[in-house]
PDB file of N, CA and C in Angstrom:
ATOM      1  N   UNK A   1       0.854  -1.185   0.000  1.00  0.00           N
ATOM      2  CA  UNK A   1       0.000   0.000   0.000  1.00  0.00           C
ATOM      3  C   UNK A   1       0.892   1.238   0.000  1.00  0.00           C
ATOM      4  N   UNK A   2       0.787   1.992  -0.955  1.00  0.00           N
ATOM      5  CA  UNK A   2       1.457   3.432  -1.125  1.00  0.00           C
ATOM      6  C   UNK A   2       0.870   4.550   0.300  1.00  0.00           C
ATOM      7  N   UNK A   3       1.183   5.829   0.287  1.00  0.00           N
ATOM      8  CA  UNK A   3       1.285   6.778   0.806  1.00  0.00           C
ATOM      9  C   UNK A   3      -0.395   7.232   0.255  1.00  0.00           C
ATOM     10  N   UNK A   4      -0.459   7.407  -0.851  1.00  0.00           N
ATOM     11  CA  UNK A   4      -1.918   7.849  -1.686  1.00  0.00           C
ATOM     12  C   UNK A   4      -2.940   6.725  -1.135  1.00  0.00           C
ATOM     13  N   UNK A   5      -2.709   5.558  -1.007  1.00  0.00           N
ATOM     14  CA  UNK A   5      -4.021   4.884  -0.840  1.00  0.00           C
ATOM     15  C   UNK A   5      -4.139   4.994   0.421  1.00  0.00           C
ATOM     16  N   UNK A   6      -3.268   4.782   1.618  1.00  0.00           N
ATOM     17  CA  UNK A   6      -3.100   5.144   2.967  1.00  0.00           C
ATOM     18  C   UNK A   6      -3.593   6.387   3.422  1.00  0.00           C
ATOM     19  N   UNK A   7      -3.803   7.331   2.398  1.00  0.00           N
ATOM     20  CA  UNK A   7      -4.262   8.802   2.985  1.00  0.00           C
ATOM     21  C   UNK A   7      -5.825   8.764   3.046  1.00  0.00           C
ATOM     22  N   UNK A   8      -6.426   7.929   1.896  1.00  0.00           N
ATOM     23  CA  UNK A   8      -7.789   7.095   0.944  1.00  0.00           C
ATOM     24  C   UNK A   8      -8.305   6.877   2.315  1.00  0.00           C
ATOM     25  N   UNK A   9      -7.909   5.420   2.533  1.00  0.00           N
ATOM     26  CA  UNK A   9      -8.336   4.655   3.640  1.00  0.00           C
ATOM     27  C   UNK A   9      -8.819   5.199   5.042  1.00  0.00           C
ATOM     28  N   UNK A  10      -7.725   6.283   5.434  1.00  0.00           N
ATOM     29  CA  UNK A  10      -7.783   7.315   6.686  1.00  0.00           C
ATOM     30  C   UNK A  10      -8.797   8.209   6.416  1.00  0.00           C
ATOM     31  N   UNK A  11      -8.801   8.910   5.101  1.00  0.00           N
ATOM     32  CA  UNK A  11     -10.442   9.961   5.165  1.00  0.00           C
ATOM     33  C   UNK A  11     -11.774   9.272   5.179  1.00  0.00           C
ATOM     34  N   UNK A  12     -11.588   7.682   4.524  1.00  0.00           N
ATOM     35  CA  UNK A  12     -12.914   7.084   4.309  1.00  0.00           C
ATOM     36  C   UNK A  12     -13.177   6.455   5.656  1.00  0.00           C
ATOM     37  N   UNK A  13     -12.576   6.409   6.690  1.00  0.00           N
ATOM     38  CA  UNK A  13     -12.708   6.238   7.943  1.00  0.00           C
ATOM     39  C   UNK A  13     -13.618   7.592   8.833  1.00  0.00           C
ATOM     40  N   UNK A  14     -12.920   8.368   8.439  1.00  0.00           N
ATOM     41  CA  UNK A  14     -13.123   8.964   9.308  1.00  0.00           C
ATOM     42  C   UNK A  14     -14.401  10.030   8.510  1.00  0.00           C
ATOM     43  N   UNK A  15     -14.413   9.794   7.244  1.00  0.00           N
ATOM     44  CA  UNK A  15     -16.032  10.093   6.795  1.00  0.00           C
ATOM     45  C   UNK A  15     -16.853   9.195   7.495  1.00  0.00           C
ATOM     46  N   UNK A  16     -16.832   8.359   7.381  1.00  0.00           N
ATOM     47  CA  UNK A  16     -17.741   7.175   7.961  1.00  0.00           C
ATOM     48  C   UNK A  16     -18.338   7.565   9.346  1.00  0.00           C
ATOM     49  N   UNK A  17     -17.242   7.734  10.315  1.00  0.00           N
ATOM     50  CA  UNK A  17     -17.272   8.219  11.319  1.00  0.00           C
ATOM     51  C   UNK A  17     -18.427   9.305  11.452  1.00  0.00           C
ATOM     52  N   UNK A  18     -18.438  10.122  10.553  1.00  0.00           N
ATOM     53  CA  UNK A  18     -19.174  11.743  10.681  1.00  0.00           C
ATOM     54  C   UNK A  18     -20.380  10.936  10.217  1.00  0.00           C
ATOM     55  N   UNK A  19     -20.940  10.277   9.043  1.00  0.00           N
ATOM     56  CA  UNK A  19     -22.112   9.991   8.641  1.00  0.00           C
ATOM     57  C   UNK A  19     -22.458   9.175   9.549  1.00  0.00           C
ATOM     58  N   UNK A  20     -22.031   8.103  10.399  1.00  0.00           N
ATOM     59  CA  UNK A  20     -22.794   7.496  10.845  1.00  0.00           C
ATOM     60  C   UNK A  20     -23.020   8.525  12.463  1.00  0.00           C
ATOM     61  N   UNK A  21     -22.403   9.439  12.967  1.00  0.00           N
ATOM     62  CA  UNK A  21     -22.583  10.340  13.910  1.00  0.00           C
ATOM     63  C   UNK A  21     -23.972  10.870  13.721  1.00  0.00           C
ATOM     64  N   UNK A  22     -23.835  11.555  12.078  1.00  0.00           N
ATOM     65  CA  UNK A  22     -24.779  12.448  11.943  1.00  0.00           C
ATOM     66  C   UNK A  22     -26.421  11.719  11.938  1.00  0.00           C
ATOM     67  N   UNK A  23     -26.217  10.399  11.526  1.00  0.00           N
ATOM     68  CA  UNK A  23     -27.803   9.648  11.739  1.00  0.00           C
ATOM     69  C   UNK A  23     -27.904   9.525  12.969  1.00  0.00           C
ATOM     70  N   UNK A  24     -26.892   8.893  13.783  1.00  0.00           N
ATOM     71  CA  UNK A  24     -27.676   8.372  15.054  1.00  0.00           C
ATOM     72  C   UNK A  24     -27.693   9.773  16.475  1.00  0.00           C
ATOM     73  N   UNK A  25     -27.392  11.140  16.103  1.00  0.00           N
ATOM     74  CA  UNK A  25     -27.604  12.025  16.632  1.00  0.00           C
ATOM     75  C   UNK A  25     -28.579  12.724  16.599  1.00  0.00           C
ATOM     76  N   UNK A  26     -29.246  13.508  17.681  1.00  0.00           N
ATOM     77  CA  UNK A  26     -30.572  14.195  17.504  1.00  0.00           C
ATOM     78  C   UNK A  26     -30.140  15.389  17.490  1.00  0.00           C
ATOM     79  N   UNK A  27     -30.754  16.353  16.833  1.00  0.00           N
ATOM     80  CA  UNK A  27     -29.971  18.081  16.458  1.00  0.00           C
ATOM     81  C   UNK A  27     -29.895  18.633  17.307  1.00  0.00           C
ATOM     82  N   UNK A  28     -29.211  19.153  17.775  1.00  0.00           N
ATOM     83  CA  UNK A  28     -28.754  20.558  18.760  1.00  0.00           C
ATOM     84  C   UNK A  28     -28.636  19.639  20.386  1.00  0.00           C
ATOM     85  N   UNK A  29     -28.310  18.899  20.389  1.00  0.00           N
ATOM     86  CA  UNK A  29     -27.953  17.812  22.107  1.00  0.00           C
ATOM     87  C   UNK A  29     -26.327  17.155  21.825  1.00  0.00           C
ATOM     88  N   UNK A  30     -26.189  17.823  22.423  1.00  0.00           N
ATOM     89  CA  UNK A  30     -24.410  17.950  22.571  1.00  0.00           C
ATOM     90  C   UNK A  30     -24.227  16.214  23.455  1.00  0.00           C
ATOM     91  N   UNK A  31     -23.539  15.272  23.062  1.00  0.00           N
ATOM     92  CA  UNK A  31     -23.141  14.363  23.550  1.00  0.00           C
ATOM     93  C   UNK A  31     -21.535  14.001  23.397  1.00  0.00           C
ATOM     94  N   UNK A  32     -20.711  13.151  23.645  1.00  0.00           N
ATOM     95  CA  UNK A  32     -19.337  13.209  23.388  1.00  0.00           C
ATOM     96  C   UNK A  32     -18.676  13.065  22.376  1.00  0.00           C
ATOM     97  N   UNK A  33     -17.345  13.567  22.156  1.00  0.00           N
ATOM     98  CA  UNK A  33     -17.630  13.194  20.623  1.00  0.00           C
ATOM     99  C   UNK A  33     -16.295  11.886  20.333  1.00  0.00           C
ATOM    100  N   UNK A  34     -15.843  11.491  18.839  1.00  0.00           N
ATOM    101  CA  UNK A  34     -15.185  10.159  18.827  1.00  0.00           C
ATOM    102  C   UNK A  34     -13.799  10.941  18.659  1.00  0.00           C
ATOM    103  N   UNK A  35     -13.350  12.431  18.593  1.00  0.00           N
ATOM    104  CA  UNK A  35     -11.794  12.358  18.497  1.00  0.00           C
ATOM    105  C   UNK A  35     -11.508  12.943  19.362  1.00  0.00           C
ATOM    106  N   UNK A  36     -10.101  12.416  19.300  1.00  0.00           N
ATOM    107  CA  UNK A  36      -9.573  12.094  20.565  1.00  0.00           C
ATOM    108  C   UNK A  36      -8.550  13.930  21.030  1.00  0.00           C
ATOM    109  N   UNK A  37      -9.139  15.035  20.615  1.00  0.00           N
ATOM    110  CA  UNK A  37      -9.000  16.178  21.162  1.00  0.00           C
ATOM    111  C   UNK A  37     -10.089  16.611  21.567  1.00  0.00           C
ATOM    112  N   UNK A  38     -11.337  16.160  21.592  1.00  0.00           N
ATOM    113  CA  UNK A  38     -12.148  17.144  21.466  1.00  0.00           C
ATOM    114  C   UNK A  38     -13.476  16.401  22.394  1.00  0.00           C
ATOM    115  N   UNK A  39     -13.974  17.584  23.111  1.00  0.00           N
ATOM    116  CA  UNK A  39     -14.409  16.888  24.385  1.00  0.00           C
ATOM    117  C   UNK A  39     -16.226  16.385  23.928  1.00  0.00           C
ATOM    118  N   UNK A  40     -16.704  16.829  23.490  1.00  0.00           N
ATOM    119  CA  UNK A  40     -18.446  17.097  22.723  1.00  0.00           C
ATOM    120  C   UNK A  40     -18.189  17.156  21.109  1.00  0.00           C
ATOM    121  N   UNK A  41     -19.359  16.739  20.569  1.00  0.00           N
ATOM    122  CA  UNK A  41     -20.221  16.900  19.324  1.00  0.00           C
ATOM    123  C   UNK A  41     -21.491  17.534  19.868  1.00  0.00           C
ATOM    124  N   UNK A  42     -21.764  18.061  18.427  1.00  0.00           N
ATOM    125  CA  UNK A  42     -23.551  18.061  18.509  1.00  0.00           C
ATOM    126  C   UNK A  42     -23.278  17.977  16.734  1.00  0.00           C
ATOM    127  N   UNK A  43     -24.728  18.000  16.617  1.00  0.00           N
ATOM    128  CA  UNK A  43     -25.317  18.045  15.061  1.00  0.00           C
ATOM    129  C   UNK A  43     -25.807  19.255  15.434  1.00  0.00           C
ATOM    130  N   UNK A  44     -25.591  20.573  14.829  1.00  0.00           N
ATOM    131  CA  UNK A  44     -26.226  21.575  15.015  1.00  0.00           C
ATOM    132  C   UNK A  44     -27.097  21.964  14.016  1.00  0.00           C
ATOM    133  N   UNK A  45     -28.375  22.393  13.939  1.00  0.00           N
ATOM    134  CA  UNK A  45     -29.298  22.753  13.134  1.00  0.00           C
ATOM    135  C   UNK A  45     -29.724  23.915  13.247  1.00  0.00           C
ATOM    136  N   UNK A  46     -30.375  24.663  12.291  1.00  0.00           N
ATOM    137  CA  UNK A  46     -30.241  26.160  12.182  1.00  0.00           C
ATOM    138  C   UNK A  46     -30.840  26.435  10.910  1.00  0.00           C
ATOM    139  N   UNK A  47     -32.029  26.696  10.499  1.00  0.00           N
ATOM    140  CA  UNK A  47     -32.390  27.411   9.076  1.00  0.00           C
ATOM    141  C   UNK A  47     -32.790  26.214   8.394  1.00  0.00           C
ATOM    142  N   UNK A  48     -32.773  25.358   8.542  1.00  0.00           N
ATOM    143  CA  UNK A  48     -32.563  24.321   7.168  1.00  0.00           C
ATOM    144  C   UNK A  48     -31.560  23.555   6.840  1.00  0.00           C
ATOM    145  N   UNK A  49     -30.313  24.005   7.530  1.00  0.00           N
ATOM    146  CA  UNK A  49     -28.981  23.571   7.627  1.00  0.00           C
ATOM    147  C   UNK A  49     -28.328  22.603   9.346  1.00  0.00           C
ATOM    148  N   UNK A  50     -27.957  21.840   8.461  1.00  0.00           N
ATOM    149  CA  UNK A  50     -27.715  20.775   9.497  1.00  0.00           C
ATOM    150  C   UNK A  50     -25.722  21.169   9.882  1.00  0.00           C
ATOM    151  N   UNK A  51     -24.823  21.145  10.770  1.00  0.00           N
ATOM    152  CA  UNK A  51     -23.657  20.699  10.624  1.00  0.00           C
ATOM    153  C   UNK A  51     -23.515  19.725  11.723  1.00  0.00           C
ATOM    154  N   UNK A  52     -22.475  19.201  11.804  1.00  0.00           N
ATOM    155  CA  UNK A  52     -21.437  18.382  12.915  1.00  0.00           C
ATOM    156  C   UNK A  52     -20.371  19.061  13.364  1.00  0.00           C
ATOM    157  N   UNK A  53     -20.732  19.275  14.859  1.00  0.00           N
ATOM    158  CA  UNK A  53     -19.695  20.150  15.424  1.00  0.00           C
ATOM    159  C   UNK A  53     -18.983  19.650  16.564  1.00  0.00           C
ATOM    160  N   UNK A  54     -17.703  19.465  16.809  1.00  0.00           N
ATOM    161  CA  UNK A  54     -16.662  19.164  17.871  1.00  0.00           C
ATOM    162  C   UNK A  54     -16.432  20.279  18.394  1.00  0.00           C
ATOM    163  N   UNK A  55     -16.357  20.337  19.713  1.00  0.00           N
ATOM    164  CA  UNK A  55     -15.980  21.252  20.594  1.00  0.00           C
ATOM    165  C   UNK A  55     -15.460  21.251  22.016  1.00  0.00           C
ATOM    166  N   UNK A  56     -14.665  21.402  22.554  1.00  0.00           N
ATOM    167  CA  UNK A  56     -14.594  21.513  24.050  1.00  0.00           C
ATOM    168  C   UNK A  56     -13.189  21.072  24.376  1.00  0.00           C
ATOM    169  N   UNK A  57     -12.382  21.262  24.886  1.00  0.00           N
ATOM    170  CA  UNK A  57     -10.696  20.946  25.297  1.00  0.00           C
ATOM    171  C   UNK A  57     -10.919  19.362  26.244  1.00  0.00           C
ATOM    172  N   UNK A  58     -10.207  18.547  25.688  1.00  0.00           N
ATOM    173  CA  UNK A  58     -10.490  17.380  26.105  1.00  0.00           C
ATOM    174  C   UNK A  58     -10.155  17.372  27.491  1.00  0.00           C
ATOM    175  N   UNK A  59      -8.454  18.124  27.814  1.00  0.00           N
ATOM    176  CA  UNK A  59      -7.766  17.613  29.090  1.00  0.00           C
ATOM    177  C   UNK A  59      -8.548  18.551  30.171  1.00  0.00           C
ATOM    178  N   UNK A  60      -9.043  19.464  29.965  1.00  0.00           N
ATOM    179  CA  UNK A  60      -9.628  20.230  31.048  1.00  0.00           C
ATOM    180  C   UNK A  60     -10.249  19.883  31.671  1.00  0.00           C
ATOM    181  N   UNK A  61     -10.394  20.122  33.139  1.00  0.00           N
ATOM    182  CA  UNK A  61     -11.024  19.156  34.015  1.00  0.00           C
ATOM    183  C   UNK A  61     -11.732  19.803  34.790  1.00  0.00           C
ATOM    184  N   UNK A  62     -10.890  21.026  35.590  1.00  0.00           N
ATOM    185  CA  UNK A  62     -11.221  21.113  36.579  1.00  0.00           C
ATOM    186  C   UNK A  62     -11.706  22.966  36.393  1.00  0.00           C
ATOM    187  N   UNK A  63     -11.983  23.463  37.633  1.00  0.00           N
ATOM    188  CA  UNK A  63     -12.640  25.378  38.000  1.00  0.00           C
ATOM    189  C   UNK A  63     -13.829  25.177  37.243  1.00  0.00           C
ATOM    190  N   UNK A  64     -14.933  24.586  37.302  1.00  0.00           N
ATOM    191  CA  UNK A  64     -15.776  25.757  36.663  1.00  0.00           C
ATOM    192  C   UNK A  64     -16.161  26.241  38.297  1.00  0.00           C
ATOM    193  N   UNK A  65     -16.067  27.180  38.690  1.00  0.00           N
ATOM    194  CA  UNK A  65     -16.549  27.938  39.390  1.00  0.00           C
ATOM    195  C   UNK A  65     -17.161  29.222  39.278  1.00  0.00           C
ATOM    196  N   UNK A  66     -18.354  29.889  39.713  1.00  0.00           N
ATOM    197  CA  UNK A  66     -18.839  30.889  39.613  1.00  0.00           C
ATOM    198  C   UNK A  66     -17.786  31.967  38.830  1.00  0.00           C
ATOM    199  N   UNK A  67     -16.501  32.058  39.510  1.00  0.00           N
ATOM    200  CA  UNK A  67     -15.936  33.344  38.805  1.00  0.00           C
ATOM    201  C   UNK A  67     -15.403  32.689  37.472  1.00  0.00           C
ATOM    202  N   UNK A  68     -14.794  31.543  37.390  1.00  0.00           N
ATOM    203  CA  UNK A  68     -14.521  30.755  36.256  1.00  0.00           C
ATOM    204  C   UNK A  68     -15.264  31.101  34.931  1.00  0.00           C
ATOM    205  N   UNK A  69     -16.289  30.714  35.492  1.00  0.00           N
ATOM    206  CA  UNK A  69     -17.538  31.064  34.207  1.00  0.00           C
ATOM    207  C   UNK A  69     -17.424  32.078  34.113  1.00  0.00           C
ATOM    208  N   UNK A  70     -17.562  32.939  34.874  1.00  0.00           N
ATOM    209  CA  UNK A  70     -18.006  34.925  34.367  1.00  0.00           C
ATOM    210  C   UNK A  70     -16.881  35.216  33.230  1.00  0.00           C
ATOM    211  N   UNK A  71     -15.275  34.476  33.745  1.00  0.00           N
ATOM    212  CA  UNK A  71     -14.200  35.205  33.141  1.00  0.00           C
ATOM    213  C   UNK A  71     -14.052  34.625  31.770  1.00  0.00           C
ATOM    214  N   UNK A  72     -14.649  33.141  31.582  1.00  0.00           N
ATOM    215  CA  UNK A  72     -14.767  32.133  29.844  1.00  0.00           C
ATOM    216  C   UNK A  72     -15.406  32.710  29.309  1.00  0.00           C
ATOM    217  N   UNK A  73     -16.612  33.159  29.913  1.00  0.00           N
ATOM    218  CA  UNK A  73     -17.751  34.155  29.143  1.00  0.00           C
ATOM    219  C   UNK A  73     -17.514  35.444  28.413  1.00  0.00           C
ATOM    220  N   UNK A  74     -16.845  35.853  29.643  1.00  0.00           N
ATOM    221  CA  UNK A  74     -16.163  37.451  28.968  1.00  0.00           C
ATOM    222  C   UNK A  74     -15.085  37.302  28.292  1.00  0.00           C
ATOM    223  N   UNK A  75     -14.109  36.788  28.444  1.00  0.00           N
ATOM    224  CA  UNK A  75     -13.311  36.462  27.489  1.00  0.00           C
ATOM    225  C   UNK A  75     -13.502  35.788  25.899  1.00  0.00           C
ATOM    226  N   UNK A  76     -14.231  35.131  26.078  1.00  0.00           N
ATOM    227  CA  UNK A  76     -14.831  34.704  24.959  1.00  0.00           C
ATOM    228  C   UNK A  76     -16.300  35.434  24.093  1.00  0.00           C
ATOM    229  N   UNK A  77     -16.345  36.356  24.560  1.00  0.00           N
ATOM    230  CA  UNK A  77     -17.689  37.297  24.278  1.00  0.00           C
ATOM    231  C   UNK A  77     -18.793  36.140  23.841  1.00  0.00           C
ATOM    232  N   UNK A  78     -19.626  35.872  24.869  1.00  0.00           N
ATOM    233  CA  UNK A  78     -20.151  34.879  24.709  1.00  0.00           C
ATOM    234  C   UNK A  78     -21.698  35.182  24.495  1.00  0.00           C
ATOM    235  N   UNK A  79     -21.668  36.548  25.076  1.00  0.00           N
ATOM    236  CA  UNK A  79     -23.141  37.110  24.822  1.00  0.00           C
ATOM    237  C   UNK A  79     -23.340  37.511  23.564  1.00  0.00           C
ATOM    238  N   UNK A  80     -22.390  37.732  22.539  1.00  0.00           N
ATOM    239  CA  UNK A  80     -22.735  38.032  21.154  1.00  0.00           C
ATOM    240  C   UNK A  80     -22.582  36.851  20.454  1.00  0.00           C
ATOM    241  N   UNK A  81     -22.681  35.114  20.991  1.00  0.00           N
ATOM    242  CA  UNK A  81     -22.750  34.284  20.100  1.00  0.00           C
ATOM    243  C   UNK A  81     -23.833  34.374  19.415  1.00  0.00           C
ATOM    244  N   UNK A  82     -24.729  33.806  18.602  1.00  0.00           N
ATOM    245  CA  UNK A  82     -25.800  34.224  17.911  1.00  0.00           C
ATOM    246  C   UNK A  82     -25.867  32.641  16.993  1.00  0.00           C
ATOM    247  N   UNK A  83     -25.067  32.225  16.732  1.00  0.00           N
ATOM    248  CA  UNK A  83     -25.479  30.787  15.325  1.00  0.00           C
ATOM    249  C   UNK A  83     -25.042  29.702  15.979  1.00  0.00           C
ATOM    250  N   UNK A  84     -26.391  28.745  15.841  1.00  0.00           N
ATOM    251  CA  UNK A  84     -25.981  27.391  16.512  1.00  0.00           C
ATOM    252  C   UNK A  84     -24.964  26.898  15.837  1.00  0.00           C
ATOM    253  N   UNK A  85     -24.359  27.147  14.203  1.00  0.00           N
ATOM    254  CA  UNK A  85     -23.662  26.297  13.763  1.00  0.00           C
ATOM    255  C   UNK A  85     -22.099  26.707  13.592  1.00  0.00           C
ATOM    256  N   UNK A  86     -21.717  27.128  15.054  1.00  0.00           N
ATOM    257  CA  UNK A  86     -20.367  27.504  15.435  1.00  0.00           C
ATOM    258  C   UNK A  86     -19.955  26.773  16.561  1.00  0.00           C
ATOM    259  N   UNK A  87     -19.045  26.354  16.729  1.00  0.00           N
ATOM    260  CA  UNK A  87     -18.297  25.780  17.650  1.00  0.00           C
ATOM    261  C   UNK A  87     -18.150  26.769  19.132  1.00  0.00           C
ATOM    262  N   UNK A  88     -17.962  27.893  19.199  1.00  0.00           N
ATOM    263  CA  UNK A  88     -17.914  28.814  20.078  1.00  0.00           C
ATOM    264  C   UNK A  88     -19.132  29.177  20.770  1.00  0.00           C
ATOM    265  N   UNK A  89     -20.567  28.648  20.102  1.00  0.00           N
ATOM    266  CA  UNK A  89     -21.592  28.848  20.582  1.00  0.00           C
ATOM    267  C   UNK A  89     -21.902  28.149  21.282  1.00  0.00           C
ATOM    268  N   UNK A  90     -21.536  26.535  21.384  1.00  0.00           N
ATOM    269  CA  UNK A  90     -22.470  25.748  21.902  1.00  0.00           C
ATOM    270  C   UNK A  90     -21.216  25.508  23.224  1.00  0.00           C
ATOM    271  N   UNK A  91     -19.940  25.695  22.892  1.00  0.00           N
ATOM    272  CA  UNK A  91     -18.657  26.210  24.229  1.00  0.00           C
ATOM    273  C   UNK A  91     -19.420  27.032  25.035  1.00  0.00           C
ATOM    274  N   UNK A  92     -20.099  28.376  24.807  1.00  0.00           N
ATOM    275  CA  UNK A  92     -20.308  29.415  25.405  1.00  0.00           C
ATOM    276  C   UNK A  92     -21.779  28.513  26.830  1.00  0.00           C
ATOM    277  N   UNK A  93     -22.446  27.940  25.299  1.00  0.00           N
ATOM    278  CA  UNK A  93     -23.528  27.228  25.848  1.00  0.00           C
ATOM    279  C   UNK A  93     -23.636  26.084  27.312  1.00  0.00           C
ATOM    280  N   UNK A  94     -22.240  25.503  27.286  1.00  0.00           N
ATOM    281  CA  UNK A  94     -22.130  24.444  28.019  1.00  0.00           C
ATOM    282  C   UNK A  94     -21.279  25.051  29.071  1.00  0.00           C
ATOM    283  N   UNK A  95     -20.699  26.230  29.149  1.00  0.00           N
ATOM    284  CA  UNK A  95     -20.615  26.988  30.440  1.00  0.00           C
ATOM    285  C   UNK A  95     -21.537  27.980  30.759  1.00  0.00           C
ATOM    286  N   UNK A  96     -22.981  28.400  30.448  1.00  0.00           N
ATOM    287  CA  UNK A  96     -23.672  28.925  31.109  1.00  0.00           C
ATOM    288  C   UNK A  96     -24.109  28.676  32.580  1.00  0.00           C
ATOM    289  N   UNK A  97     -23.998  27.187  32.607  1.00  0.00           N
ATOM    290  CA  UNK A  97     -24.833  26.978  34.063  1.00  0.00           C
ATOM    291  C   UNK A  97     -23.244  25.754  34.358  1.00  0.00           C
ATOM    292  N   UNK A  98     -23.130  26.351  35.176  1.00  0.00           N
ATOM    293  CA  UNK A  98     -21.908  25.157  36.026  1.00  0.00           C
ATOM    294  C   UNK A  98     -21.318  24.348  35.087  1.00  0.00           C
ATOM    295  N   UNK A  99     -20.800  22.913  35.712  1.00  0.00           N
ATOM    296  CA  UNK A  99     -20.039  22.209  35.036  1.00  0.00           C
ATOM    297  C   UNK A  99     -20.928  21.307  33.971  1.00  0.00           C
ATOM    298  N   UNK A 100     -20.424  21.042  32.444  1.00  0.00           N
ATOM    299  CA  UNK A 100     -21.451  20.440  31.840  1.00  0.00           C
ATOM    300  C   UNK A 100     -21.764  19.222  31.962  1.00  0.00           C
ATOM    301  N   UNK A 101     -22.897  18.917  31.975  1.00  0.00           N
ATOM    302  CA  UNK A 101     -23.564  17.701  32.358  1.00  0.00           C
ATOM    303  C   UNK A 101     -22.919  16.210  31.972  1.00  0.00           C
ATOM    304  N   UNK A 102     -22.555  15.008  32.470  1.00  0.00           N
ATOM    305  CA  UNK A 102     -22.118  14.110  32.075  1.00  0.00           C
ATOM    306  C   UNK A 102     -23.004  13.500  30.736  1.00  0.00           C
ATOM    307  N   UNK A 103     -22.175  12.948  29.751  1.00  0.00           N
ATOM    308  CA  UNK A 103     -23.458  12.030  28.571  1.00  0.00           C
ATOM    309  C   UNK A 103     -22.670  10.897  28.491  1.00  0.00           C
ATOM    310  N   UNK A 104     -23.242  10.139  27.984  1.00  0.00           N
ATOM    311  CA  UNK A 104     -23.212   8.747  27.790  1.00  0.00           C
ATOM    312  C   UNK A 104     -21.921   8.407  26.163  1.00  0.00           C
ATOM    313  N   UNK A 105     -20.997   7.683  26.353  1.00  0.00           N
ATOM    314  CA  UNK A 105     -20.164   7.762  25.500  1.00  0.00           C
ATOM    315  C   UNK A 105     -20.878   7.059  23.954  1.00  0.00           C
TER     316      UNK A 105
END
């Protein structure tokens, strides 16, 4: 196997990966996601338009605490998110209220 078919094999994997995500997910419910940086998925929906979105720092663990949040928020201008189908929105989203909820792998 060459370098070219090896690159083949690795995207058709990991397409696979996204299509079969995107059926067995319900739109806009953030659950975990399959790579291995990234802490959540959702299928985000919006208008008519569907995406698949990864989001969240895998190794982070620990502070959400009251001031924690105020300072992710503001730092991240979180009150002018506006489109479900951004990655920064549904971040902003899952630190509104404390630490985000455990889901099922």
């Amino acid at each position: 196997m060459n370098a070219a078919n090896a690159v083949i094999v690795i995207v058709r994997s990991v397409v696979s990966k996204a299509s079969k995500a995107k059926l067995r997910l319900k739109p806009n419910r953030p659950t975990r996601s399959y790579k291995k940086d990234k802490k959540f998925m959702v299928l985000a929906s919006e208008g008519g338009k569907k995406k698949l979105i990864h989001f969240g720092q895998k190794g982070y663990k620990h502070n959400y605490s009251k001031p924690a949040r105020k300072s992710y928020r503001a730092r991240h201008k979180c009150d002018e998110k506006k489109s479900k189908l951004s990655a920064s929105y549904w971040s902003c989203r899952t630190w509104e209220k404390g630490r985000p909820k455990r889901t099922r792998k």
